[in-house]
Protein backbone atom coordinates (compact mmCIF):
# COMPACT_ATOMS: atom_id res chain seq x y z
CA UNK A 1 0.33 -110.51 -107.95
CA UNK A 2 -0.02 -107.24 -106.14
CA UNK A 3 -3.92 -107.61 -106.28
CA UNK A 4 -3.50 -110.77 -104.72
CA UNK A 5 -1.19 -109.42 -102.25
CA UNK A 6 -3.34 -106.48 -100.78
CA UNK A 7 -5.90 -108.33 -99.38
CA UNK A 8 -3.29 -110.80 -97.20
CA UNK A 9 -1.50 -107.57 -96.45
CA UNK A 10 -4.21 -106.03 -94.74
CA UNK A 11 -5.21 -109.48 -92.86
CA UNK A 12 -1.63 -109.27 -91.25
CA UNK A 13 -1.90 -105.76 -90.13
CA UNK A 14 -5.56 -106.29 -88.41
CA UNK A 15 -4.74 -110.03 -86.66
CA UNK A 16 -1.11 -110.07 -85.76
CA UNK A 17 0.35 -113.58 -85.14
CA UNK A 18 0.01 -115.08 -82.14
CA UNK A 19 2.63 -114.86 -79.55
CA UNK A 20 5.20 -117.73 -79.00
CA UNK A 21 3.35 -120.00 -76.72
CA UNK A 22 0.07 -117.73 -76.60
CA UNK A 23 -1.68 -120.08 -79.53
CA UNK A 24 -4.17 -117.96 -81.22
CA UNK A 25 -7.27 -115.79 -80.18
CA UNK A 26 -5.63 -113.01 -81.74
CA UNK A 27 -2.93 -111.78 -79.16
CA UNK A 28 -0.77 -108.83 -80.02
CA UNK A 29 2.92 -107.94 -79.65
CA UNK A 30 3.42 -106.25 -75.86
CA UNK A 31 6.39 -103.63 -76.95
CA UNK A 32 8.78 -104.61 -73.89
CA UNK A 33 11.62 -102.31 -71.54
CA UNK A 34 14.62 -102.40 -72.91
CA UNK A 35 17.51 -101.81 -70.08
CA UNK A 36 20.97 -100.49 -70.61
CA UNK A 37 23.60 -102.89 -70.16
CA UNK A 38 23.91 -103.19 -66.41
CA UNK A 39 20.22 -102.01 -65.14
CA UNK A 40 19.59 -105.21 -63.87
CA UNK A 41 22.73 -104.96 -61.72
CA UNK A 42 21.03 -105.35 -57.77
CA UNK A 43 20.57 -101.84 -56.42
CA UNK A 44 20.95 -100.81 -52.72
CA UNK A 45 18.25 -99.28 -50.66
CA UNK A 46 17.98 -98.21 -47.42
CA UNK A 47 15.70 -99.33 -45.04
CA UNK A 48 14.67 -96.94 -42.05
CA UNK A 49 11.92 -99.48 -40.13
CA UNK A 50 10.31 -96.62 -38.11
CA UNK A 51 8.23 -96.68 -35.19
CA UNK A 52 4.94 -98.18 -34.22
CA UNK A 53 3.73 -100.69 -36.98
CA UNK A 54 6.78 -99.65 -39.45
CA UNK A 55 9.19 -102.66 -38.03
CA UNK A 56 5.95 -104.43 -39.29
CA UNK A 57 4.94 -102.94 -42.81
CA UNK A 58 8.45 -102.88 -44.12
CA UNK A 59 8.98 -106.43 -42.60
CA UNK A 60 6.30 -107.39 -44.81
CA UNK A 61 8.34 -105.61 -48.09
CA UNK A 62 11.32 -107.43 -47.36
CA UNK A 63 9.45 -110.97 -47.51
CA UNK A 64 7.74 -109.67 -50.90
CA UNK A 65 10.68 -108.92 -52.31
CA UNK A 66 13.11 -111.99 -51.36
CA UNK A 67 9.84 -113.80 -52.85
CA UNK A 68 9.54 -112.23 -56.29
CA UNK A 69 13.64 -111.80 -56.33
CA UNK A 70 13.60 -108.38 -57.02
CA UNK A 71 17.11 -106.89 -58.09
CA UNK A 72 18.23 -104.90 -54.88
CA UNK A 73 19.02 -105.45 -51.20
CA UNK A 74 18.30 -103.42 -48.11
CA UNK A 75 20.87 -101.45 -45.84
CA UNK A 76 18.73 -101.21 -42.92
CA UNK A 77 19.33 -98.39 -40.01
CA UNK A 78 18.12 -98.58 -36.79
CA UNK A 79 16.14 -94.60 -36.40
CA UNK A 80 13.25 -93.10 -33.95
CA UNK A 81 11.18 -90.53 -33.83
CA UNK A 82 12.42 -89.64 -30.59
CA UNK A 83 16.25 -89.31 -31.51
CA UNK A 84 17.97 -85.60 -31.39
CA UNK A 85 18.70 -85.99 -35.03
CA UNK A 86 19.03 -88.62 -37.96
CA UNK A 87 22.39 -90.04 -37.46
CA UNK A 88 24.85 -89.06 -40.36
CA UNK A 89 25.20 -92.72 -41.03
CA UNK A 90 22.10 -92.82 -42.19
CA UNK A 91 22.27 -89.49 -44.51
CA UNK A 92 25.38 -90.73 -46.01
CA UNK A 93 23.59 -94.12 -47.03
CA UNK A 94 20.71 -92.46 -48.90
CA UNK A 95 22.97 -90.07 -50.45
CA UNK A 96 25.06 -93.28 -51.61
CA UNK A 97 22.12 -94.99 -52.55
CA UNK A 98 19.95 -92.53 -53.73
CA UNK A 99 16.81 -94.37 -52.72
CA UNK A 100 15.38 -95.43 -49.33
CA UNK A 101 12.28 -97.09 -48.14
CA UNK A 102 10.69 -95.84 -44.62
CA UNK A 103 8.51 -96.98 -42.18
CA UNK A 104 6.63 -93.91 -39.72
CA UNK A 105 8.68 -92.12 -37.77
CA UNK A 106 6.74 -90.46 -34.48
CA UNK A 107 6.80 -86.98 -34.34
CA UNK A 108 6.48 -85.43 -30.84
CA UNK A 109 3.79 -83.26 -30.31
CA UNK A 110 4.24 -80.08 -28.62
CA UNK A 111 7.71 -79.50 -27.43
CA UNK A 112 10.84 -81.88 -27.47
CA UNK A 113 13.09 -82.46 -30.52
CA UNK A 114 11.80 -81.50 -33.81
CA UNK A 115 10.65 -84.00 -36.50
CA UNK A 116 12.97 -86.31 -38.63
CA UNK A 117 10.94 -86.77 -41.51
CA UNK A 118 11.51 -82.75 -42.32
CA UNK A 119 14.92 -83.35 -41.22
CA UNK A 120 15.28 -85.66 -43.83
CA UNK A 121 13.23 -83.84 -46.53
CA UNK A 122 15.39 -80.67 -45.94
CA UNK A 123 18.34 -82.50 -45.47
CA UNK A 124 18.41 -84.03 -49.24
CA UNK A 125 15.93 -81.29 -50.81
CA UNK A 126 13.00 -83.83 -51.44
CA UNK A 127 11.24 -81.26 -52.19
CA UNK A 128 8.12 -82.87 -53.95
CA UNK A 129 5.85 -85.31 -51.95
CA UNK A 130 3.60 -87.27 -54.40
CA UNK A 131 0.74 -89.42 -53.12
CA UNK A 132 -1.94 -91.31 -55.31
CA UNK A 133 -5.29 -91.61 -53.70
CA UNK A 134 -7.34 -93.79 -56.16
CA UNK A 135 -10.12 -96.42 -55.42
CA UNK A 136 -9.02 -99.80 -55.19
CA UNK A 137 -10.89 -102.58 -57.02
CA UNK A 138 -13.19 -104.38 -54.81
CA UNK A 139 -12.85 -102.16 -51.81
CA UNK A 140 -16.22 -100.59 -50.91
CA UNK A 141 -16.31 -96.88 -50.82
CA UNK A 142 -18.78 -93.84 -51.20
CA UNK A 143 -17.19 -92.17 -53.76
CA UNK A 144 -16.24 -93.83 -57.48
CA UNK A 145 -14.01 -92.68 -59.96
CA UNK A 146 -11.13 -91.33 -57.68
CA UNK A 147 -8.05 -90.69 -58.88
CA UNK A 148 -6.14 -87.85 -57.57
CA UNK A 149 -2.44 -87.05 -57.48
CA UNK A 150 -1.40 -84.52 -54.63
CA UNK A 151 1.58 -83.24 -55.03
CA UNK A 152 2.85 -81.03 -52.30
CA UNK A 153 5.66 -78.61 -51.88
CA UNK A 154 7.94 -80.22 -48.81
CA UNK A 155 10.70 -78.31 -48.06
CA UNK A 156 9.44 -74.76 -46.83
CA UNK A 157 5.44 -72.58 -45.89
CA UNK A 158 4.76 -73.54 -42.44
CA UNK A 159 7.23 -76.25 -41.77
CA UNK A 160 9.54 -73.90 -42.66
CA UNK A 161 10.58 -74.48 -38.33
CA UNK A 162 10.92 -70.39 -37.66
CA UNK A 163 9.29 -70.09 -34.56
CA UNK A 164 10.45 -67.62 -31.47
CA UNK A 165 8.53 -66.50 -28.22
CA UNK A 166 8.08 -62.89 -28.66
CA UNK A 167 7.02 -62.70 -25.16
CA UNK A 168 5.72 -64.90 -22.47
CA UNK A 169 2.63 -66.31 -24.22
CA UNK A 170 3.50 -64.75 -27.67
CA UNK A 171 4.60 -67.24 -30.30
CA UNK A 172 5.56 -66.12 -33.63
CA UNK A 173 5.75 -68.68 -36.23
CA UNK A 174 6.56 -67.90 -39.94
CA UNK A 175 5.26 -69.13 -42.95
CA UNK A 176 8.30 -69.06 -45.66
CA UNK A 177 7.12 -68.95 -49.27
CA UNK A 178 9.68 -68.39 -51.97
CA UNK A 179 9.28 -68.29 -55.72
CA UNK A 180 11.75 -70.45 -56.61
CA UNK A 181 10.16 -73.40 -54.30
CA UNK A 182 7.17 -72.43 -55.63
CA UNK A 183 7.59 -72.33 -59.15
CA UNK A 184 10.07 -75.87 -59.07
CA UNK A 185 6.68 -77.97 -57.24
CA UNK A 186 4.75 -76.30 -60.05
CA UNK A 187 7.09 -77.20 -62.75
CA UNK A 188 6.89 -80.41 -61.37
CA UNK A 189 3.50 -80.89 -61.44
CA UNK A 190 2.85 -80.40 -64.82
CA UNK A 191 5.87 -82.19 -66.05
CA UNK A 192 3.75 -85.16 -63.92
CA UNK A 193 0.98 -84.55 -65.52
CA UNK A 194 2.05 -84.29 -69.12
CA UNK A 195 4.64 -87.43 -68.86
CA UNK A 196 1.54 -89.39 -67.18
CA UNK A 197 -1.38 -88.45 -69.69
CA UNK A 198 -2.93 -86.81 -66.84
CA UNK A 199 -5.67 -83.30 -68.03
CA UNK A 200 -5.88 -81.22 -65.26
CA UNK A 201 -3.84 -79.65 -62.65
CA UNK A 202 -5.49 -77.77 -59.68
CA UNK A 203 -3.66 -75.32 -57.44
CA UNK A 204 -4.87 -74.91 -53.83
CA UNK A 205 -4.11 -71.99 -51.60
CA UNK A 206 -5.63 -69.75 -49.64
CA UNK A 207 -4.37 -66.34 -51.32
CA UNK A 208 -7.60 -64.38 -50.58
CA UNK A 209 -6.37 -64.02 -47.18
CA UNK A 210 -2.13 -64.56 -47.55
CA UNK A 211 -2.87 -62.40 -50.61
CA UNK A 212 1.47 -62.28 -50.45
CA UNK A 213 2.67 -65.85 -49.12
CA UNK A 214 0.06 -67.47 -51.05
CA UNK A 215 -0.19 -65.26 -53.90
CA UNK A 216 3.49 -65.83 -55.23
CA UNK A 217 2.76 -69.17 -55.01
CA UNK A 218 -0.23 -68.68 -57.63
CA UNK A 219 1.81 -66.35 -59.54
CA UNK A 220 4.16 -69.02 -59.83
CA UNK A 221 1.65 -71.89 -60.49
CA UNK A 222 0.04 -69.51 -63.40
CA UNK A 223 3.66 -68.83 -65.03
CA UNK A 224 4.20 -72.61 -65.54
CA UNK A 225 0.98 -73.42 -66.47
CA UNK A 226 1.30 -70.63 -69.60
CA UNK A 227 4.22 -73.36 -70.60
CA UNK A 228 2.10 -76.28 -70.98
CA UNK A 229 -1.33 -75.26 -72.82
CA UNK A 230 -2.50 -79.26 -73.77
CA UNK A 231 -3.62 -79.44 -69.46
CA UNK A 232 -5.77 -77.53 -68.26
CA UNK A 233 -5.11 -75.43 -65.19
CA UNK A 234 -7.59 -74.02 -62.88
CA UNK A 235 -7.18 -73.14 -58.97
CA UNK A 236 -9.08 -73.39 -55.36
CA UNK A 237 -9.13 -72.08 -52.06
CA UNK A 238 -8.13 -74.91 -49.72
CA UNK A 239 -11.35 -74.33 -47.45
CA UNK A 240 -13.67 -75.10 -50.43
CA UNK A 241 -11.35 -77.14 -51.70
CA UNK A 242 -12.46 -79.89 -48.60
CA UNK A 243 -15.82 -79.04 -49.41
CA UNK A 244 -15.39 -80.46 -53.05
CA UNK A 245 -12.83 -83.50 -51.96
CA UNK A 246 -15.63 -84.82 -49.83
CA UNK A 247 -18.77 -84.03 -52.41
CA UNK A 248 -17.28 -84.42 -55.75
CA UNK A 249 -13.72 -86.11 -55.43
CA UNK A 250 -14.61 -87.07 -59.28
CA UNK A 251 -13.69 -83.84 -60.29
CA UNK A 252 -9.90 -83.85 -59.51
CA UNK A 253 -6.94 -84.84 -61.44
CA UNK A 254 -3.33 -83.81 -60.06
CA UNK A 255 -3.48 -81.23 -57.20
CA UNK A 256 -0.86 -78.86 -56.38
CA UNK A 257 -0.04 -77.39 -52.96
CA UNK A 258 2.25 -75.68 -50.81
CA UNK A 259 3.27 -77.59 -47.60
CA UNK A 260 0.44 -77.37 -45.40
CA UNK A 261 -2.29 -77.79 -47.04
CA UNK A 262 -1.01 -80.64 -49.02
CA UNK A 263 -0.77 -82.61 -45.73
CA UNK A 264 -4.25 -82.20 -45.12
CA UNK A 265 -5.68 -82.54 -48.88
CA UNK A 266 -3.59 -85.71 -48.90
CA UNK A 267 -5.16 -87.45 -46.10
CA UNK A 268 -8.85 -86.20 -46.83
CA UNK A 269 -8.59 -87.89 -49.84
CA UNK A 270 -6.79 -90.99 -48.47
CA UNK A 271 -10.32 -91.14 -46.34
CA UNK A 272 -12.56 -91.26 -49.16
CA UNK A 273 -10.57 -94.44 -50.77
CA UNK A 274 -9.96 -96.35 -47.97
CA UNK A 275 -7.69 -94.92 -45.13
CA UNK A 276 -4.43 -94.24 -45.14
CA UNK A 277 -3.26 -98.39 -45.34
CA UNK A 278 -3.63 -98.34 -48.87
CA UNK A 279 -2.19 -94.98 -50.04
CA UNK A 280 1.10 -95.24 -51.45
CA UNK A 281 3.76 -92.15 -51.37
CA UNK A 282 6.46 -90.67 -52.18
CA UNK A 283 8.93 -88.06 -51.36
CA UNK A 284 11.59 -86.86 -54.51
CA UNK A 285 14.19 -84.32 -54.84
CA UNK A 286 16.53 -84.06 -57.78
CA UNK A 287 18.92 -86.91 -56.60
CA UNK A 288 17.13 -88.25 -54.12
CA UNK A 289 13.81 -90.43 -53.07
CA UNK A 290 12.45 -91.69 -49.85
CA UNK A 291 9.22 -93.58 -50.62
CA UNK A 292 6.98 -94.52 -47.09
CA UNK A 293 2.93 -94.67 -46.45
CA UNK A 294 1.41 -91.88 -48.96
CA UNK A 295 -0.96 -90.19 -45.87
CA UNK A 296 0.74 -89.31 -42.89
CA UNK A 297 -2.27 -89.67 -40.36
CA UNK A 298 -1.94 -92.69 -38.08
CA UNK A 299 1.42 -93.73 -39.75
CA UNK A 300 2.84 -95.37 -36.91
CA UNK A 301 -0.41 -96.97 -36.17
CA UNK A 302 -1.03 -97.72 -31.99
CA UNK A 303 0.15 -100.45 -30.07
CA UNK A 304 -2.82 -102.77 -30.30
CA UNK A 305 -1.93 -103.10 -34.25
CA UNK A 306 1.50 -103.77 -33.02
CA UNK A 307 0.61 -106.59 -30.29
CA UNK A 308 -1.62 -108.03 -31.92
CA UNK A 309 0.59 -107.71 -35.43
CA UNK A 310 -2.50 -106.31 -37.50
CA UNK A 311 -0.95 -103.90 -39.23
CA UNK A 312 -2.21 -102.81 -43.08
CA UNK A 313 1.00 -103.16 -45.29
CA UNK A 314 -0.91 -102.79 -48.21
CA UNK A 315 -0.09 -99.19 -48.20
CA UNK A 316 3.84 -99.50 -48.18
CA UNK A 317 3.78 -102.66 -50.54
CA UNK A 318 2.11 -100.09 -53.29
CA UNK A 319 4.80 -97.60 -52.32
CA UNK A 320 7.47 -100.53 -52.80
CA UNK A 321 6.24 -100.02 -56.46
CA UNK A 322 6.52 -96.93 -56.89
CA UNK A 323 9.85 -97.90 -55.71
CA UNK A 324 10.26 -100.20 -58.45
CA UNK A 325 9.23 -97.72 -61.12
CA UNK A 326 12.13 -95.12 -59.96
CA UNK A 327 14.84 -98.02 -60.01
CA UNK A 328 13.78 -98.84 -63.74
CA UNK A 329 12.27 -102.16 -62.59
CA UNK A 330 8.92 -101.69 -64.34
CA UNK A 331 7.91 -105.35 -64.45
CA UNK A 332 8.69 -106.37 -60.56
CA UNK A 333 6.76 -103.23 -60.06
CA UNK A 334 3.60 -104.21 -62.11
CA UNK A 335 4.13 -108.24 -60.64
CA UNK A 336 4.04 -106.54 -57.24
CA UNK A 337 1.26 -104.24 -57.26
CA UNK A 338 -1.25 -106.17 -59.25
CA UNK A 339 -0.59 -109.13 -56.49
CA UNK A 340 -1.69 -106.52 -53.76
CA UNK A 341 -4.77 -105.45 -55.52
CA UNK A 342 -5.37 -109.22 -56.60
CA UNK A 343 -5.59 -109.74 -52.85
CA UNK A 344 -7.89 -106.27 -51.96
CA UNK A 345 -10.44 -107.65 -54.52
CA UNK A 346 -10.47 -111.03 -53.35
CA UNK A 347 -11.63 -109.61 -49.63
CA UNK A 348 -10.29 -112.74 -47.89
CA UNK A 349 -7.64 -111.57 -46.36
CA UNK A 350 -7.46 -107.87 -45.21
CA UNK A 351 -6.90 -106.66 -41.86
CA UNK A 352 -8.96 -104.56 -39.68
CA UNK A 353 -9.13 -100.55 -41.00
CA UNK A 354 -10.45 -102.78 -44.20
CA UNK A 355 -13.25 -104.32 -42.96
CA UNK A 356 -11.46 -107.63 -41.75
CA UNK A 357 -9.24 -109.61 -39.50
CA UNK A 358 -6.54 -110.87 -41.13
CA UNK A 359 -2.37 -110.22 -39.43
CA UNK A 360 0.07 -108.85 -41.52
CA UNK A 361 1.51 -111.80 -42.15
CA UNK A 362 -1.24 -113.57 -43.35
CA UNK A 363 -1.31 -110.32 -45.88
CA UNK A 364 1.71 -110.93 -46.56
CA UNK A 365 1.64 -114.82 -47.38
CA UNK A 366 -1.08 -113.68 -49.61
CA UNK A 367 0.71 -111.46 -51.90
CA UNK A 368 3.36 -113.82 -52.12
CA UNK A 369 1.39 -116.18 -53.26
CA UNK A 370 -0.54 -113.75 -56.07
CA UNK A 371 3.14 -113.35 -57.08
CA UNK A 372 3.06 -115.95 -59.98
């Protein structure tokens, strides 16, 4: 009998049974989420439409979602660029909800009020911006194999806002780093890396000049990497660093920076994948997330894209996953985003910076209707 038996026995573990529904053609078990009791329970999220085309992109993610009936609702507040400060109505709602979505905000250039988008980062210590620049399927670009994670310190270096006129025609502005900022966006970035069977982290700085500023933050970067010996760890000034992100993107994995030149590693890359419309972002802290457009460059677009209602929300729609992810909504998130790349591929609808003409609605209609 047990002769008999081994042979069947090994049959069942090679070709599973089919699926319920799935007939044959060998189709194996999918291990599924299991929620707690109550995870599917709507969730609130505030919505801060922005300037420019932001009234637009995040127009477009309310549709999506009403369409695929994902489990949450928006609390949407009315905020500028051009306001003295973000009203405390609107802090107290992310702090209550813990999540927000966010169109651009403008920041004013030169003098006038500072910018709300480090308000808000410093005001609920989202202190780790995260944005995935990765080649889209079917989108034509010069570079292949891209996949790079920058994740960028947020909260202090030279957004730290300590500036002073020394004298008439003297400005003194300060570049702040600490090690406790700079060893949390390292920890971080390796905890990234490790939970997301990522190999290699890269540090970027510029500590052959700021051999202090910048060399605490490598100090830092070199203690945490000791911790996790399965990824390897190497670093790169920032100048050469563009060098490389423009000849060899290939060769990066996760990347992390302090403030500054994240910003600018973030949106080089964007460039070689396809602009900043289809870079999704994020900005966490240890209670709180605000996920918007992954590169910051032309975030609120101009007004033509706004008249003419041309705006790319391919970019927040992938950041709406993301979204998805944090709220422990994995399967809305994976419905959602392959529906966006669905349409990408299929080229016929894509609006200008993508090589076509399409609105944002029409976009937007499309997704919907890769939603099944």
């Amino acid at each position: 009998m047990a002769r008999r038996s081994a042979p069947l026995l090994r049959r069942l573990l090679s070709s599973p049974p089919p699926l319920p529904g799935h007939g044959g053609g060998g189709a194996r078990r999918t291990v599924t989420y299991m929620p707690r009791p109550g995870d599917g329970t709507p969730r609130p999220v505030t919505l801060i439409p922005g300037d420019g085309i932001g009234p637009l992109v995040t127009g477009a993610v309310q549709q999506v979602m009403e369409a695929m009936h994902a489990p949450l609702y928006f609390e949407s507040y009315d905020v500028h660029g051009n306001m003295p400060a973000v009203p405390p109505a609107v802090i107290d709602s992310i702090r209550r909800n813990k999540v927000c979505l966010k169109g651009g905000l403008a920041t004013p250039v030169g003098g006038g009020v500072s910018s709300l988008n480090m308000q808000l980062r410093k005001e609920l210590d989202l202190y780790a911006s995260l944005v995935n620049c990765a080649n889209v399927p079917g989108l034509p670009t010069r570079h292949k194999n891209v996949d790079i994670v920058v994740i960028r310190e947020n909260t202090e270096g030279e957004y730290s806002g300590l500036e002073h006129e020394v004298v008439p025609g003297v400005v003194e502005s300060l570049k702040v780093i600490t090690k406790f900022c700079s060893e949390r966006i390292a920890k971080y970035a390796f905890e990234y890396a490790y939970l997301n069977n990522r190999k290699k982290v890269t540090a970027v700085h510029k500590a052959n000049i700021m051999k202090l500023a910048d060399g605490l933050f490598l100090e830092s970067c070199r203690e945490i990497a000791a911790k996790y010996p399965s990824i390897e760890y190497n670093e790169i000034i920032v100048d050469n660093c563009c060098m490389q992100l423009v000849s060899k993107p290939e060769q990066f994995d996760v990347m992390v920076t302090p403030n500054l030149y994240g910003n600018l590693v973030a949106n080089t890359a964007a460039g070689l994948v396809g602009g900043t419309g289809v870079m999704p972002g994020g900005n966490v802290g240890q209670d709180h997330a605000i996920f918007e457009q992954g590169a910051s460059a032309g975030n609120v677009g101009n007004d033509n894209l706004v008249e003419q209602q041309r705006a790319n929300p391919v970019a927040l729609l992938l950041s709406s996953a993301m979204m998805l992810r944090h709220l422990q909504f994995p399967s809305f998130a994976d419905r959602l985003e392959t529906a966006v790349k669905r349409v990408v591929e299929e080229g016929r609808y894509r609006t200008k910076d993508l090589g076509g003409d399409s609105t944002t609605q029409e976009v937007t209609d499309a997704v919907i209707a890769n939603l099944a």
